[in-house]
C-alpha atoms as a PDB file:
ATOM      1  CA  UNK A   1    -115.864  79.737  33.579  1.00  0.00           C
ATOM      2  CA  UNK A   2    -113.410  76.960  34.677  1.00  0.00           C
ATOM      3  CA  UNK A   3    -114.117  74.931  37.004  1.00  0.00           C
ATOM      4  CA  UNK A   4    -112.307  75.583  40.669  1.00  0.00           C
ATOM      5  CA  UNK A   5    -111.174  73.276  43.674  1.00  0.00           C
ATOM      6  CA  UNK A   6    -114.451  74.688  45.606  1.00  0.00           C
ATOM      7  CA  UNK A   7    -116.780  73.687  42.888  1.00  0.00           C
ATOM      8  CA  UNK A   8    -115.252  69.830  43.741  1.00  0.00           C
ATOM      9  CA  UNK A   9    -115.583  70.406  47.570  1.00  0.00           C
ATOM     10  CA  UNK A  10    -119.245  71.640  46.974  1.00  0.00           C
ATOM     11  CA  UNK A  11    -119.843  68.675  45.082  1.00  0.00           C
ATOM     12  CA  UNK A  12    -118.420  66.251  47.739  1.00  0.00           C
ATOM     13  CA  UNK A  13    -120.584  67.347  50.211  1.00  0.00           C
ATOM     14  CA  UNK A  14    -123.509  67.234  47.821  1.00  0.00           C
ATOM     15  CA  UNK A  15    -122.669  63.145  46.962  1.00  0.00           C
ATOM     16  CA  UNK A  16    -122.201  62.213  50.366  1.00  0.00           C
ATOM     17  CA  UNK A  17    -124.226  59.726  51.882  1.00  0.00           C
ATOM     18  CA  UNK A  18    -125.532  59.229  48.371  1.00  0.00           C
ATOM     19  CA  UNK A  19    -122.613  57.476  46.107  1.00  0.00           C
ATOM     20  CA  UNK A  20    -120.024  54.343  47.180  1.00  0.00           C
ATOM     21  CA  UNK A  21    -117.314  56.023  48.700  1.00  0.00           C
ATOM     22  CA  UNK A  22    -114.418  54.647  46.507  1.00  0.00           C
ATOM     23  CA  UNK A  23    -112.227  51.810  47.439  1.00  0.00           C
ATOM     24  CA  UNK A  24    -108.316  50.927  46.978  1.00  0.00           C
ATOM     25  CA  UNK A  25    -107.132  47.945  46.472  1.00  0.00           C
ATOM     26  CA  UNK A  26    -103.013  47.685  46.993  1.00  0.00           C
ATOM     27  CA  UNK A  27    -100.822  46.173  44.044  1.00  0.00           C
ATOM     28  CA  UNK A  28     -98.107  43.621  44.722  1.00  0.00           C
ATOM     29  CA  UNK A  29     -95.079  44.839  45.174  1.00  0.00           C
ATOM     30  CA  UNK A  30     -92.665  45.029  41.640  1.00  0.00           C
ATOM     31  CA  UNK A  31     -95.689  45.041  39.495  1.00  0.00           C
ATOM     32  CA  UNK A  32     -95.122  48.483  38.633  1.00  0.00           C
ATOM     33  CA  UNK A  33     -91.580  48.704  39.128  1.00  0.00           C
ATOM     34  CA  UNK A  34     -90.121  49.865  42.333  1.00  0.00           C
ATOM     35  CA  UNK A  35     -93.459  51.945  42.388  1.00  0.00           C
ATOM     36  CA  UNK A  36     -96.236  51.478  45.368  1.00  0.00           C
ATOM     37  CA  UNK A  37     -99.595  50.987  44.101  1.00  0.00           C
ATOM     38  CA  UNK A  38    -103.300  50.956  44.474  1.00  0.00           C
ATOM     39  CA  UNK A  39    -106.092  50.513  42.309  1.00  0.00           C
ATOM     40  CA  UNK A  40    -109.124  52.669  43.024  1.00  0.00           C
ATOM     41  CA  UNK A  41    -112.086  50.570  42.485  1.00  0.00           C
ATOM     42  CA  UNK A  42    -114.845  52.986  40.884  1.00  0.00           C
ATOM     43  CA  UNK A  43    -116.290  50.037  38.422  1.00  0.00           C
ATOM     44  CA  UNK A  44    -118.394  49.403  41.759  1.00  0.00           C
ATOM     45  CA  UNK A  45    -120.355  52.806  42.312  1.00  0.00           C
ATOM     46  CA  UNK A  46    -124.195  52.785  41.264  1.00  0.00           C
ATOM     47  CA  UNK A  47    -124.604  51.746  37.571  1.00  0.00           C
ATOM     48  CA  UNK A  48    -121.321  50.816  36.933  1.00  0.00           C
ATOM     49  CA  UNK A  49    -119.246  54.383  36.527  1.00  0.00           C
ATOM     50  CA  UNK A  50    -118.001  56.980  38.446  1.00  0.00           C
ATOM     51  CA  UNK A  51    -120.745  58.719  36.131  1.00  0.00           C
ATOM     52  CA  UNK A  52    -123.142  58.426  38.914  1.00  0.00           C
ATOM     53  CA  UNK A  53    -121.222  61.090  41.324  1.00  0.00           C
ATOM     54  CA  UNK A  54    -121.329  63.706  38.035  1.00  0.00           C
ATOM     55  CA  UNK A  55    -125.452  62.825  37.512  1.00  0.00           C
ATOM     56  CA  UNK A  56    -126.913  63.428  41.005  1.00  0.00           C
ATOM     57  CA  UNK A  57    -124.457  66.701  41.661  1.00  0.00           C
ATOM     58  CA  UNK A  58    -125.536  68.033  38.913  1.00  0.00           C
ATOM     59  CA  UNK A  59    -129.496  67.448  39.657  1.00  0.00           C
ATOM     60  CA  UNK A  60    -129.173  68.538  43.076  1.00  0.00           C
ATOM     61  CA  UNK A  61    -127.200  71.397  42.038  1.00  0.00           C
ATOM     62  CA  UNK A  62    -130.154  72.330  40.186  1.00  0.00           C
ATOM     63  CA  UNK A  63    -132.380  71.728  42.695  1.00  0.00           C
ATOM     64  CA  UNK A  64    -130.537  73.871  45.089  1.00  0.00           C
ATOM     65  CA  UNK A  65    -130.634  76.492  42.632  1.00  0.00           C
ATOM     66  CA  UNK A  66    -133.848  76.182  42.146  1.00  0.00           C
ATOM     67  CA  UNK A  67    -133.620  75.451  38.650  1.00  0.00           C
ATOM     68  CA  UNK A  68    -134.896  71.597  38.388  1.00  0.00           C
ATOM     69  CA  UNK A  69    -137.925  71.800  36.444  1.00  0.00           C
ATOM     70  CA  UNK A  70    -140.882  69.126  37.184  1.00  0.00           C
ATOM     71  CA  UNK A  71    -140.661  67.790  33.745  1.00  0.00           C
ATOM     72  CA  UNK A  72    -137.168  66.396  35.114  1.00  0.00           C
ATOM     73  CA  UNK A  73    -133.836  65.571  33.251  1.00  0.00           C
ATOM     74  CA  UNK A  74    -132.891  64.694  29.596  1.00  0.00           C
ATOM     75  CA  UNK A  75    -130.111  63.256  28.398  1.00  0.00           C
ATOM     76  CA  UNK A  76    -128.424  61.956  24.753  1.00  0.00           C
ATOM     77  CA  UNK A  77    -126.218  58.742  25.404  1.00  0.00           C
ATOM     78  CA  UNK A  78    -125.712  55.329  24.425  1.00  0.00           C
ATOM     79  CA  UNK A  79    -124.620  54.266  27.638  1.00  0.00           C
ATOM     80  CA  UNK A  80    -122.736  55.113  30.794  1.00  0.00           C
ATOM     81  CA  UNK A  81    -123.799  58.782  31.238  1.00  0.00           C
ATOM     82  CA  UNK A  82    -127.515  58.059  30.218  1.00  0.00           C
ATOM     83  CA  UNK A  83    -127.656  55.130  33.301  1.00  0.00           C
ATOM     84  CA  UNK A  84    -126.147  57.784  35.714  1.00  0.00           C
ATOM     85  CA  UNK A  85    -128.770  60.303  35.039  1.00  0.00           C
ATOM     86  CA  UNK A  86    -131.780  57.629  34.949  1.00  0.00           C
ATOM     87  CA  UNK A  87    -130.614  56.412  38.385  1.00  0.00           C
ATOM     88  CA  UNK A  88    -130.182  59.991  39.754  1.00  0.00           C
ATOM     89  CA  UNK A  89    -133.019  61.491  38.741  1.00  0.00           C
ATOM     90  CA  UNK A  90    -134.765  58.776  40.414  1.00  0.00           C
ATOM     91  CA  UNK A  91    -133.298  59.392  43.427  1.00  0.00           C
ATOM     92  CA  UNK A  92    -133.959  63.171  43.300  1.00  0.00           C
ATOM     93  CA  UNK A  93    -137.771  61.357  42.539  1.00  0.00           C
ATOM     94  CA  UNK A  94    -137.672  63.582  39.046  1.00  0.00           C
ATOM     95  CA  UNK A  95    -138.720  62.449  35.221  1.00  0.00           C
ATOM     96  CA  UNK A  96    -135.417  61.160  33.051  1.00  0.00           C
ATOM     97  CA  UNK A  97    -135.803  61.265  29.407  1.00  0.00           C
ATOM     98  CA  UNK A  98    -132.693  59.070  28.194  1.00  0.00           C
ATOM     99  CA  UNK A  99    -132.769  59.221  23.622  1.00  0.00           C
ATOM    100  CA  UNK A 100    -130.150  56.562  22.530  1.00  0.00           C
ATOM    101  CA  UNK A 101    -129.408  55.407  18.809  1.00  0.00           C
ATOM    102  CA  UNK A 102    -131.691  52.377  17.467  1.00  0.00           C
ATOM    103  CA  UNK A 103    -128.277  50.793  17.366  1.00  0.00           C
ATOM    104  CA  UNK A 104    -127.554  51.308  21.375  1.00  0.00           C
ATOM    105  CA  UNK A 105    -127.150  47.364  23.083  1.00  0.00           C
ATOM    106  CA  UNK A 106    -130.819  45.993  23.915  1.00  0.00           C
ATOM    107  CA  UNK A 107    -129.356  45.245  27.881  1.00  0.00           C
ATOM    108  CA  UNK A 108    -128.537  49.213  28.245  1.00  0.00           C
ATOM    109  CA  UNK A 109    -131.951  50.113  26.995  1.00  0.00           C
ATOM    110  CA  UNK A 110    -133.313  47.450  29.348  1.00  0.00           C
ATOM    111  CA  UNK A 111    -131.522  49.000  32.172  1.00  0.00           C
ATOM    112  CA  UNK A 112    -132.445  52.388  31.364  1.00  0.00           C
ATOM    113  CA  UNK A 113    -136.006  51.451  31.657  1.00  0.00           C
ATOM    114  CA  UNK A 114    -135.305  49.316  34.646  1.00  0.00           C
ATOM    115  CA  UNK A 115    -133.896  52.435  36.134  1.00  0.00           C
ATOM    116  CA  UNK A 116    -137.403  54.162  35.549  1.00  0.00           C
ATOM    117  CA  UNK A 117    -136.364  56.296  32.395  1.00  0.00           C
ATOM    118  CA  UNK A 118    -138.299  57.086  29.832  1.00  0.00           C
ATOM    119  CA  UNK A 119    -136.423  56.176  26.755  1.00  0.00           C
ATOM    120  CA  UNK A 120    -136.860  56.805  22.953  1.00  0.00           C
ATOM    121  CA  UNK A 121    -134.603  55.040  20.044  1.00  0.00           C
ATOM    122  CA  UNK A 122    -133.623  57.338  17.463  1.00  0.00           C
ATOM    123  CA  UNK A 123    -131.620  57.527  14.096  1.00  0.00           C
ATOM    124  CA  UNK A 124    -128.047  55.585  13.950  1.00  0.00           C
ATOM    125  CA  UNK A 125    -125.653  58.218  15.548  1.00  0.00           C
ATOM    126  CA  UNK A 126    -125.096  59.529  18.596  1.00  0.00           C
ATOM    127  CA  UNK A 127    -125.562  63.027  16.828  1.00  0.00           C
ATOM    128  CA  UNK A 128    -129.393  61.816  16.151  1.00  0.00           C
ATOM    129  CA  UNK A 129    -130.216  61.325  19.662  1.00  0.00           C
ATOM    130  CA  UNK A 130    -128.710  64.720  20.839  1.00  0.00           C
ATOM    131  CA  UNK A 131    -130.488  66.472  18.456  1.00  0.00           C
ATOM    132  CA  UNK A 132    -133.844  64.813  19.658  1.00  0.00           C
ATOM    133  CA  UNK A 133    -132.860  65.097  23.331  1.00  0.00           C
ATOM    134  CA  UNK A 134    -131.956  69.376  22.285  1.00  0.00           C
ATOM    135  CA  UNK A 135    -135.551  69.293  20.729  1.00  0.00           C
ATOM    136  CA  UNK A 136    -136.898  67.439  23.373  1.00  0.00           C
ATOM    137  CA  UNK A 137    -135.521  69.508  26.412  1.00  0.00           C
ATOM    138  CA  UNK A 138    -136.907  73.077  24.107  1.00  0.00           C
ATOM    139  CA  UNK A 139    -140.410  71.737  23.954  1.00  0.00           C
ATOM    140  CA  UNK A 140    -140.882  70.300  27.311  1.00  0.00           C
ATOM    141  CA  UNK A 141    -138.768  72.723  29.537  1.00  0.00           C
ATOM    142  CA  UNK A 142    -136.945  69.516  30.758  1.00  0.00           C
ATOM    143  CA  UNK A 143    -133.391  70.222  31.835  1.00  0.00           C
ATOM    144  CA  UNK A 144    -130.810  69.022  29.352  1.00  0.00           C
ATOM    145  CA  UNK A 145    -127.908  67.431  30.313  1.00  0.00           C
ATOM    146  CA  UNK A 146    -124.809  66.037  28.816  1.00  0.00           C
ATOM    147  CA  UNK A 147    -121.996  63.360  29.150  1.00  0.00           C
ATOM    148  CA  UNK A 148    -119.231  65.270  30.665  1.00  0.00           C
ATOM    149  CA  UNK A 149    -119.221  68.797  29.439  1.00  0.00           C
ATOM    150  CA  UNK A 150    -120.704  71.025  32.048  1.00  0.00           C
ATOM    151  CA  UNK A 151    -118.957  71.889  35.472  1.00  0.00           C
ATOM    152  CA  UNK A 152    -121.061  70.326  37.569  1.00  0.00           C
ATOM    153  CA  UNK A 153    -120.788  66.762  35.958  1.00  0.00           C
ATOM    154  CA  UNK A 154    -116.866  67.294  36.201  1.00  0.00           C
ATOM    155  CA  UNK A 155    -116.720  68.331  39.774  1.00  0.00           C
ATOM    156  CA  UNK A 156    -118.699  65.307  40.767  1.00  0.00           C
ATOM    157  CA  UNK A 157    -116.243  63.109  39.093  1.00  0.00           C
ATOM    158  CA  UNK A 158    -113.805  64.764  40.792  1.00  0.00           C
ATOM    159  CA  UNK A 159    -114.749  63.559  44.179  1.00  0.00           C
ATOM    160  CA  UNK A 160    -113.231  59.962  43.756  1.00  0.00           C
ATOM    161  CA  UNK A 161    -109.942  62.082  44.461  1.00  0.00           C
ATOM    162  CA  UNK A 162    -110.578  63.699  46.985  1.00  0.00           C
ATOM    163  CA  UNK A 163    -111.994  60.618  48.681  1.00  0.00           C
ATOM    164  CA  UNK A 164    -108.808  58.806  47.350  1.00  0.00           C
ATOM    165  CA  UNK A 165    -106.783  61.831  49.563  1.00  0.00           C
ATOM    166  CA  UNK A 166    -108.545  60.445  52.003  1.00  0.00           C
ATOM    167  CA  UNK A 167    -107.295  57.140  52.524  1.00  0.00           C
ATOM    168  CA  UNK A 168    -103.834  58.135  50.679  1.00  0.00           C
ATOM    169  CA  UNK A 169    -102.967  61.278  51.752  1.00  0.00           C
ATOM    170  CA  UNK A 170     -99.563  61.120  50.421  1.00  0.00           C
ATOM    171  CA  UNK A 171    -100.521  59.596  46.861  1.00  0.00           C
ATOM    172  CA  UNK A 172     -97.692  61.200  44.414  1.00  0.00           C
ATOM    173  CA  UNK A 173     -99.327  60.267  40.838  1.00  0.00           C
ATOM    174  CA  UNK A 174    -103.025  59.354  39.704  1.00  0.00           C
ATOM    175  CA  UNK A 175    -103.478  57.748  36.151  1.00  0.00           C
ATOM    176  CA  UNK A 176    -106.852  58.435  34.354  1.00  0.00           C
ATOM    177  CA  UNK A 177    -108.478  57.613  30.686  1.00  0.00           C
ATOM    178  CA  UNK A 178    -109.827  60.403  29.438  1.00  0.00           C
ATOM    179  CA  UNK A 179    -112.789  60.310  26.688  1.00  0.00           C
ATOM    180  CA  UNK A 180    -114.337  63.656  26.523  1.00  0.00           C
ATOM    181  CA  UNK A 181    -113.021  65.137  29.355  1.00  0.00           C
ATOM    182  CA  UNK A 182    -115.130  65.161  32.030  1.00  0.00           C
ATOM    183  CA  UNK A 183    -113.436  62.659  34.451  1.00  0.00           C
ATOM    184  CA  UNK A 184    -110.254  64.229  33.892  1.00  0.00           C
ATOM    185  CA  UNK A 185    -111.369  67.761  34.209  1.00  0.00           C
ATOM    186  CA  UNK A 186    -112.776  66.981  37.609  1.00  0.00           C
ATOM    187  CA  UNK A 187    -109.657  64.493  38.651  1.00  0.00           C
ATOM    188  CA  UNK A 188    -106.906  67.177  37.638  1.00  0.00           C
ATOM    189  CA  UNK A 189    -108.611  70.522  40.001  1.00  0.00           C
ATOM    190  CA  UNK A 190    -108.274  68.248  42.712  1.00  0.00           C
ATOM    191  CA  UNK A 191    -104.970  66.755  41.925  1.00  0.00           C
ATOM    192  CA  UNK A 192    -103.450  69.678  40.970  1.00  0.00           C
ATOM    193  CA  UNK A 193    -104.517  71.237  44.250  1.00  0.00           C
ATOM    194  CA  UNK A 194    -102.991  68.874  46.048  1.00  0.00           C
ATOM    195  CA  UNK A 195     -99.539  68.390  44.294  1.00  0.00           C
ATOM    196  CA  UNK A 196    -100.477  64.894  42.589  1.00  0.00           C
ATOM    197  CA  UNK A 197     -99.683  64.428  39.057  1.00  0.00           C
ATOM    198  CA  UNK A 198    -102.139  62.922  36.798  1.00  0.00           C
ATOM    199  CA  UNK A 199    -101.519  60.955  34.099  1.00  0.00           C
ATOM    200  CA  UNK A 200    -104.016  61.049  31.147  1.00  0.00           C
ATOM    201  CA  UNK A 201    -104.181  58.433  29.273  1.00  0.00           C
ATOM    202  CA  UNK A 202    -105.771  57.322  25.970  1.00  0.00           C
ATOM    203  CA  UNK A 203    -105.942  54.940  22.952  1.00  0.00           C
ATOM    204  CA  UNK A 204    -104.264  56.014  20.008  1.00  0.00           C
ATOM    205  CA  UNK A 205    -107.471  55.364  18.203  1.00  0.00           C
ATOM    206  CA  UNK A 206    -109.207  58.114  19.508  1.00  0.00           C
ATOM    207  CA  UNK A 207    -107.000  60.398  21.193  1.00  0.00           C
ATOM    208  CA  UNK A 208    -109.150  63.375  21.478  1.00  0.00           C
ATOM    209  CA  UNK A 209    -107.185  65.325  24.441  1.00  0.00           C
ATOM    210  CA  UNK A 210    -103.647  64.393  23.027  1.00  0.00           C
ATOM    211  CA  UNK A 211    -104.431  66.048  19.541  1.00  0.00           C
ATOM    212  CA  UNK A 212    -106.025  69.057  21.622  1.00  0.00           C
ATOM    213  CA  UNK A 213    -102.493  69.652  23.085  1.00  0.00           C
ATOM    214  CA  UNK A 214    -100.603  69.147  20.585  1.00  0.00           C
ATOM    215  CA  UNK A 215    -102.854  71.645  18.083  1.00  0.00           C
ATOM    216  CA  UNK A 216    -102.980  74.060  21.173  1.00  0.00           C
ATOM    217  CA  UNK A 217    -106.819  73.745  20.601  1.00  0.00           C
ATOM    218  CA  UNK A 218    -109.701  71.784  20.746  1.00  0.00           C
ATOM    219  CA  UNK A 219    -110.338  69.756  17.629  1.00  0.00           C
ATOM    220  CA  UNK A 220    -112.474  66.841  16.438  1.00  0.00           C
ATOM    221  CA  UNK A 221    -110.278  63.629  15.991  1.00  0.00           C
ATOM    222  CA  UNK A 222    -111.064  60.069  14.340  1.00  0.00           C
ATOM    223  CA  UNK A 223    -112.139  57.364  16.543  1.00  0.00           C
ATOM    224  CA  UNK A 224    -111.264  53.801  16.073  1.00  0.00           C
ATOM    225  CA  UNK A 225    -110.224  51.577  19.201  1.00  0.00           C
ATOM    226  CA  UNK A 226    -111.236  48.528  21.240  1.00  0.00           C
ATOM    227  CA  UNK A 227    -112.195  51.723  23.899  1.00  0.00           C
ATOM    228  CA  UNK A 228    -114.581  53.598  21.914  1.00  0.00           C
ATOM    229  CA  UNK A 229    -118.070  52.867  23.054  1.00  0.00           C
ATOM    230  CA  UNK A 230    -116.809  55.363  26.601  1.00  0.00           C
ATOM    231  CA  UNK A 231    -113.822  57.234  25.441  1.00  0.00           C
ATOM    232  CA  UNK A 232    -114.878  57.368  21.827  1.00  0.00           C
ATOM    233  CA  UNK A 233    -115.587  61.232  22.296  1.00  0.00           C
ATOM    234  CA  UNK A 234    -114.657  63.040  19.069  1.00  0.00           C
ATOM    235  CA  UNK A 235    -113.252  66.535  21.123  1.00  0.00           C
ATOM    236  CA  UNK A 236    -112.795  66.698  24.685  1.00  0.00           C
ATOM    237  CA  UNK A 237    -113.992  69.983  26.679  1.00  0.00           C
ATOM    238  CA  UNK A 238    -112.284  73.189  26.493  1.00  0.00           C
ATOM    239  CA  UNK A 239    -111.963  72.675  30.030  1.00  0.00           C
ATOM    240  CA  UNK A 240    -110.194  69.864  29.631  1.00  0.00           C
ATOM    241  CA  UNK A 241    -107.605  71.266  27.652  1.00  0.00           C
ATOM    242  CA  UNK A 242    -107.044  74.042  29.861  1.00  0.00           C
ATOM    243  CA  UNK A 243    -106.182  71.549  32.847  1.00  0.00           C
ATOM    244  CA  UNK A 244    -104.086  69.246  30.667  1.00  0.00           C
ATOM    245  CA  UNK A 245    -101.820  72.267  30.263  1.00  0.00           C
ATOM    246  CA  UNK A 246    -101.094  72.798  33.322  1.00  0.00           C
ATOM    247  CA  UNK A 247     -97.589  71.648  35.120  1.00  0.00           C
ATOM    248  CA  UNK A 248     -97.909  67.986  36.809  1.00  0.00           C
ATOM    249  CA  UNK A 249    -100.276  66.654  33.698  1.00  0.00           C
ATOM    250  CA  UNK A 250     -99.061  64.489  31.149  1.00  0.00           C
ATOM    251  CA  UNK A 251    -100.675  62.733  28.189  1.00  0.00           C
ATOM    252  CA  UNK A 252     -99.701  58.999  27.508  1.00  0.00           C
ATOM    253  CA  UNK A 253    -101.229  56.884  24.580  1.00  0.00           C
ATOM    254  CA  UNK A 254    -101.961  53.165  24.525  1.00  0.00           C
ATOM    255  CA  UNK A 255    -102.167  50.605  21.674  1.00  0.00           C
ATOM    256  CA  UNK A 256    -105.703  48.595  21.842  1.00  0.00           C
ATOM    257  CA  UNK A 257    -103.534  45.589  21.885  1.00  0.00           C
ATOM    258  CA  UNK A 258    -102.382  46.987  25.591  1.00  0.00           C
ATOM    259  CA  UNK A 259    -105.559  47.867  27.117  1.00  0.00           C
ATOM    260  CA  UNK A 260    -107.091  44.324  25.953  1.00  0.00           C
ATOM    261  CA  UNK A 261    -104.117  42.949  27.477  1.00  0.00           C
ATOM    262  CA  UNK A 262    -104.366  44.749  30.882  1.00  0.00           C
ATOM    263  CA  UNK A 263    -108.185  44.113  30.965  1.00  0.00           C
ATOM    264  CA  UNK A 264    -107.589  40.231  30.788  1.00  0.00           C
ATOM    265  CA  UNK A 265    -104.952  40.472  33.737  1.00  0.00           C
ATOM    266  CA  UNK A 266    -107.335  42.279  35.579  1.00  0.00           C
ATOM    267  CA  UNK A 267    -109.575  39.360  34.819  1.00  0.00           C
ATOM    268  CA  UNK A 268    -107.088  36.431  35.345  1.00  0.00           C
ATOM    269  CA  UNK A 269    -105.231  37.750  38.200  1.00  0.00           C
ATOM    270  CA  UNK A 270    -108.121  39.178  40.277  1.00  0.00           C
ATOM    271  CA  UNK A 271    -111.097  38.635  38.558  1.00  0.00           C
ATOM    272  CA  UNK A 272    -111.962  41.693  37.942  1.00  0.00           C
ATOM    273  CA  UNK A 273    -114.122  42.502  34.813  1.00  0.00           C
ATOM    274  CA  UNK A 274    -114.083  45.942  34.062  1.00  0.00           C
ATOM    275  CA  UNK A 275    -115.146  47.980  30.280  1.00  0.00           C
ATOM    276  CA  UNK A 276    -112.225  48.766  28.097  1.00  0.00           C
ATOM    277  CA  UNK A 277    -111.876  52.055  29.121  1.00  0.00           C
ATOM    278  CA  UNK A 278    -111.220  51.000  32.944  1.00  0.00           C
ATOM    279  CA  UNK A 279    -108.457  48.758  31.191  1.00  0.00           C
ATOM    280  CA  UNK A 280    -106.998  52.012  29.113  1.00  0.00           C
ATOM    281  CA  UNK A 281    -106.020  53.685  32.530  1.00  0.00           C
ATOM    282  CA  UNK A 282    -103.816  50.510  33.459  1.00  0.00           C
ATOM    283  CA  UNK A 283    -102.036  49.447  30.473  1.00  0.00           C
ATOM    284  CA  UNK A 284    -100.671  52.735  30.920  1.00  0.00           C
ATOM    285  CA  UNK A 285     -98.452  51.201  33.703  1.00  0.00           C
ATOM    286  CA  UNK A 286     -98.471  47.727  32.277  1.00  0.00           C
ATOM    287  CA  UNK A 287     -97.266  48.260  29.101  1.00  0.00           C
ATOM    288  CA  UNK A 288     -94.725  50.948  29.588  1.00  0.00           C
ATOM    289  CA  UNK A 289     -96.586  54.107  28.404  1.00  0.00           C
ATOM    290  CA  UNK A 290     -95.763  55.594  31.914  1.00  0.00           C
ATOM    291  CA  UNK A 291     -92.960  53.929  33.835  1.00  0.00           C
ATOM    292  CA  UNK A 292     -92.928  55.790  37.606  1.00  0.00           C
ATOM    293  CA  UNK A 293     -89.938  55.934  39.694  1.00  0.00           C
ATOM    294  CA  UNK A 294     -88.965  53.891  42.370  1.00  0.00           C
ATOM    295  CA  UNK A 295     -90.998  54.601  45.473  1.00  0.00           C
ATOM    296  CA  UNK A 296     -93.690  56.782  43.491  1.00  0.00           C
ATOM    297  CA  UNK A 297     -97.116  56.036  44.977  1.00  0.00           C
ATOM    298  CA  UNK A 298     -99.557  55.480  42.171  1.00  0.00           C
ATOM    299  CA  UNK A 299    -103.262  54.914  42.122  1.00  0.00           C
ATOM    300  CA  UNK A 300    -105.175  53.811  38.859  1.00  0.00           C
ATOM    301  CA  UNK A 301    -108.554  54.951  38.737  1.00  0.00           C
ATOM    302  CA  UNK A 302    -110.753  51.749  37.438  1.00  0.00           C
ATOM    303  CA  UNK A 303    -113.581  53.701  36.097  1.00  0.00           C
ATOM    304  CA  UNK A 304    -116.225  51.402  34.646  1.00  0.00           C
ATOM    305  CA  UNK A 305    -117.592  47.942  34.625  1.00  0.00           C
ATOM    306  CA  UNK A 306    -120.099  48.291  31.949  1.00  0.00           C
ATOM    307  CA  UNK A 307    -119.172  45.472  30.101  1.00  0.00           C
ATOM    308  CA  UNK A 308    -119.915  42.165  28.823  1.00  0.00           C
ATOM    309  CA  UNK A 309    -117.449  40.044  30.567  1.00  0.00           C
ATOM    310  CA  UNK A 310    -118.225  36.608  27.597  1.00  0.00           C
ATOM    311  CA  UNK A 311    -115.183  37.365  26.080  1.00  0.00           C
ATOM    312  CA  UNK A 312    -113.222  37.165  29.575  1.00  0.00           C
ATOM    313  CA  UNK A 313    -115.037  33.649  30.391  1.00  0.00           C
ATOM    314  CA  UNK A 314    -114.646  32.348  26.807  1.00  0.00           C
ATOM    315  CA  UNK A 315    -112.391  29.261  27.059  1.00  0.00           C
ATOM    316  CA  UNK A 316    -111.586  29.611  31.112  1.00  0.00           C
ATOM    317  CA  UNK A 317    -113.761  27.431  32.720  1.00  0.00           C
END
């Protein structure tokens, strides 16, 4: 079942009071053009990513429901999405079971544990830790969760739009990187509903929605960019792909070269340190990829900050 504008209301009121209500921060005027813009700074909700809104409406969805068992959540990831659901399953005061590769960084496992999870280090691939978190969830009863394909983790992430509508009710255009889908998904139902475009934007390197449209299906893709380690999904939702169909959504690709490029001016000009894929959604604007028209009011999601900023500081002092 796809997923509706009242599945995103129900979600806002569920995050309420719980998550960082986003903030925008204006861009100087010409930087985009004759365009007026803002950047919506999500890099600074709990653990990092707008992930967190998805995580906790998707426990207390279950808990509404009735459905939240007491052997808690589980979850495959190597990063973002497993953070989310440690830190909202502690707030819902429930067990999180986070399985990552042996290869995942040694500060995300820290912070996983930090965040009270209980985590286990398994095979090289991300496919290796979702089979053990499948097999996990079927012998414990635990609820199984996932990165960004199930409803309620894409109508949480669509309430940094409707908060957005908030502050800019008359926002023509919102630009988005898209990994597997789940951010978009969410972003687009609310957009959609209220007559704001969305760009969707990704690294040629792993272009997973792009290649959906243009096969007129879901398919796996390669992935290769600067971006990967959060928008290195190899297929994106088949809810995705129904939204990016829709009239008002358009698909723009990046070079890695570009979204290294924005994240440093980020850096430089504001410092701002943000993951790649927070950079992906701006170099949209900054290098071209999606030139709006004079007067267009634009607002560039900044999804993530999950990121070792070293390679920002290297050389600056």
């Amino acid at each position: 079942m796809t997923l509706s504008i009242e599945d995103v209301r129900a979600a806002a009121q569920r995050v309420a009071g719980h998550i960082r209500p986003v903030a925008l921060a204006p861009v100087e005027q010409g930087a985009w053009g004759a365009a007026e813009g803002w950047l919506a700074l999500e890099f600074l909700q709990h653990t990092g990513t707008f992930k967190a809104r998805g995580a906790f409406n998707f426990i207390r969805g279950h808990q509404e429901a009735g459905t939240l068992p007491d052997t808690g959540v589980t979850i495959a990831s190597g990063g973002n999405a497993g953070l989310a659901c440690a830190w909202a399953a502690a707030r819902h005061s429930v067990p999180a079971t986070v399985f990552v590769p042996e290869t995942a960084p040694p500060v995300k496992v820290d912070r996983l544990r930090r965040l009270g999870a209980e985590v286990h280090q398994t095979g090289t691939e991300y496919d290796n830790a979702r089979e053990a978190a499948q097999k996990h969830a079927a012998e414990t009863g635990a609820l199984l969760s996932h990165a960004y394909d199930h409803p309620l983790i894409a109508a949480g992430a669509g309430t940094v739009l409707e908060e957005i509508l908030q502050t800019r009710p008359d926002l023509d255009t919102v630009v988005v990187a898209v990994g597997g889908g789940g951010l978009f998904t969410g972003v687009a139902v609310s957009a959609l509903e209220h007559g704001v475009g969305v760009v969707a934007v990704e690294p040629y390197g792993c272009r997973a929605l792009n290649a959906a449209l243009e096969a007129d299906a879901v398919v796996d893709v390669p992935v290769d960019s600067v971006a990967a380690d959060s928008l290195g999904a190899r297929h994106v939702s088949s809810d995705a792909l129904e939204w990016a169909r829709k009239d008002g959504v358009r698909s723009v690709l990046v070079p890695d070269e570009a979204i290294v490029a924005a994240r440093r001016a980020l850096w430089d000009d504001r410092r701002i340190a943000v993951e790649h894929a927070a950079a992906t959604a701006l170099s949209a604007l900054t290098s071209g990829g999606y030139r709006p028209r004079p007067g267009e009011k634009v607002a560039v999601l900044l999804c993530g900050a999950n990121t070792d900023p070293a390679d920002l500081t290297h050389g600056h002092q």
